[in-house]
PDB file of N, CA and C in Angstrom:
ATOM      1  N   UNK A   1      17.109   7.682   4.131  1.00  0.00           N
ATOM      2  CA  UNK A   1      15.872   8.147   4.771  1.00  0.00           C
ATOM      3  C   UNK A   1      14.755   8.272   3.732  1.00  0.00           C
ATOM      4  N   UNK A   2      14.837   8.959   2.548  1.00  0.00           N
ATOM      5  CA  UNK A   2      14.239   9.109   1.992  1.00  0.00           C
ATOM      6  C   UNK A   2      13.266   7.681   0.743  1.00  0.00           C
ATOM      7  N   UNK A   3      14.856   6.825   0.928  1.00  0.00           N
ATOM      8  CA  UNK A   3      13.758   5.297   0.430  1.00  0.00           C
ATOM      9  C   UNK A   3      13.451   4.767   0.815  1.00  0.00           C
ATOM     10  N   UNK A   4      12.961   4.956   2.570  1.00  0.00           N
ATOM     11  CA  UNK A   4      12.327   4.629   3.627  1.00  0.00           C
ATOM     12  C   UNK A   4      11.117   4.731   2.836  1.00  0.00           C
ATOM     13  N   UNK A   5      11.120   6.076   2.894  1.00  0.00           N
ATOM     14  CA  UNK A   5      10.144   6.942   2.973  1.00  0.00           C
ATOM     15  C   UNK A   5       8.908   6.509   1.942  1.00  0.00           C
ATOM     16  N   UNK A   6       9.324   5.971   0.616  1.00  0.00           N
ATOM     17  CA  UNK A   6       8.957   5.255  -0.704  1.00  0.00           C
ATOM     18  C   UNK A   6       8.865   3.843  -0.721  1.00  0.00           C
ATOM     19  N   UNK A   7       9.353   3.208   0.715  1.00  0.00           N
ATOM     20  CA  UNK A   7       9.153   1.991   0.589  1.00  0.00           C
ATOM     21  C   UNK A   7       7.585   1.991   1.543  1.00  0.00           C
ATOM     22  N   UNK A   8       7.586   2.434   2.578  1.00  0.00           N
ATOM     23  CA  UNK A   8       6.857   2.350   3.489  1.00  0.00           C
ATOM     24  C   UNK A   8       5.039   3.059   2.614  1.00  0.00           C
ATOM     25  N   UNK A   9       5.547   4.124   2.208  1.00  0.00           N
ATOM     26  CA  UNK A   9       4.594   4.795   1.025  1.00  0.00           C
ATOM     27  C   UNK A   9       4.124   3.217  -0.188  1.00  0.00           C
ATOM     28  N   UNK A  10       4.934   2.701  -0.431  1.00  0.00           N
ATOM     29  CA  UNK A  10       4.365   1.368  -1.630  1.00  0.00           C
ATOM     30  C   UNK A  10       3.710   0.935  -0.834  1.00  0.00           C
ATOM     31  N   UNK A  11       4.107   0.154   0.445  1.00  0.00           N
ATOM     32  CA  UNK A  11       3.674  -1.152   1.232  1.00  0.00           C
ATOM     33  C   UNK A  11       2.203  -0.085   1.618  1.00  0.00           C
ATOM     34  N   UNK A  12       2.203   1.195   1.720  1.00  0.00           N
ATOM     35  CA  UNK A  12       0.860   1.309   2.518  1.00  0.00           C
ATOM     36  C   UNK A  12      -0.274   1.339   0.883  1.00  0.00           C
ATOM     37  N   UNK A  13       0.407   1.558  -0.224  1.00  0.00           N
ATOM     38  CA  UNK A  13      -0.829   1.538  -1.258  1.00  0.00           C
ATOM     39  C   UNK A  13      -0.559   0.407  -1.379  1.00  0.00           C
ATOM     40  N   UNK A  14       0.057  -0.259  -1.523  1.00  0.00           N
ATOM     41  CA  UNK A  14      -0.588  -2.082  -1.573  1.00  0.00           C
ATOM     42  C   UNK A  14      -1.666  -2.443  -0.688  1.00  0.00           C
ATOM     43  N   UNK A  15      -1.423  -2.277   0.288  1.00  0.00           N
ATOM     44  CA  UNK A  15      -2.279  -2.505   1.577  1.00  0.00           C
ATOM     45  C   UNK A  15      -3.865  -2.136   1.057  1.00  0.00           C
ATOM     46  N   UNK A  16      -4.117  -0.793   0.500  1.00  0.00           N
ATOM     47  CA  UNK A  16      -4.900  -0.355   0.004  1.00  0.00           C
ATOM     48  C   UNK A  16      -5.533  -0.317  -1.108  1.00  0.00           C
ATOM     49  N   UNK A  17      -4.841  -1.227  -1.924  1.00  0.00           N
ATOM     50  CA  UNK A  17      -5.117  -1.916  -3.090  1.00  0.00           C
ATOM     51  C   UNK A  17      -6.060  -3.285  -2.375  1.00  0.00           C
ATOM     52  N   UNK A  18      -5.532  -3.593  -2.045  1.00  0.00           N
ATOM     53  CA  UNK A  18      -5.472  -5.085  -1.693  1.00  0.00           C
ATOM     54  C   UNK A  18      -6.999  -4.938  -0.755  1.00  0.00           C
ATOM     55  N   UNK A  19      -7.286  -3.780   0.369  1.00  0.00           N
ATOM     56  CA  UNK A  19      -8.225  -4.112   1.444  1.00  0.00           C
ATOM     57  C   UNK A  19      -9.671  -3.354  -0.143  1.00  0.00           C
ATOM     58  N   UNK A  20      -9.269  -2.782  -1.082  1.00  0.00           N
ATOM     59  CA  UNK A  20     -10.040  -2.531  -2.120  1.00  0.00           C
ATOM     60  C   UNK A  20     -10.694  -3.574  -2.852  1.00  0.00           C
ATOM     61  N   UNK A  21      -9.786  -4.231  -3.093  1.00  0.00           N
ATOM     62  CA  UNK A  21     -10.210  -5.897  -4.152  1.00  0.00           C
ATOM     63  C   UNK A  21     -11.013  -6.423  -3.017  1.00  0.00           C
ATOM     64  N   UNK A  22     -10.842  -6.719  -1.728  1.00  0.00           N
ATOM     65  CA  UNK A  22     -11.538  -7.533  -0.752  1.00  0.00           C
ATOM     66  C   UNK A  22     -13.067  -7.044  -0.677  1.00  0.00           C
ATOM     67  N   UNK A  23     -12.992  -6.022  -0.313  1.00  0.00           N
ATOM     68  CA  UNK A  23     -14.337  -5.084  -0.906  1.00  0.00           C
ATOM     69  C   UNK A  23     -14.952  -4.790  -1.628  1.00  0.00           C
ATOM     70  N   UNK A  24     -14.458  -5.333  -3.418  1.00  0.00           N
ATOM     71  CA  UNK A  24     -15.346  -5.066  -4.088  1.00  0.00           C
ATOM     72  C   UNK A  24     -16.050  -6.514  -4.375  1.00  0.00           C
ATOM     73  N   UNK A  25     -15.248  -7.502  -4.199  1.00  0.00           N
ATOM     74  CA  UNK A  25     -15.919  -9.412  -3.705  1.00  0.00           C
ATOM     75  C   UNK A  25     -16.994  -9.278  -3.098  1.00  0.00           C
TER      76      UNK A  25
END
């Protein structure tokens, strides 16, 4: 449950990395 918890947590700061770089283009 808990490396759910840390996987789902990475994939959402990637996400947020990623919609960041698009935005600063």
């Amino acid at each position: 449950m808990k490396k759910k918890i840390e996987i789902v947590s990475t994939c959402t700061f990637r996400r947020m990395m990623y919609l960041t770089k698009i935005y600063q283009l």
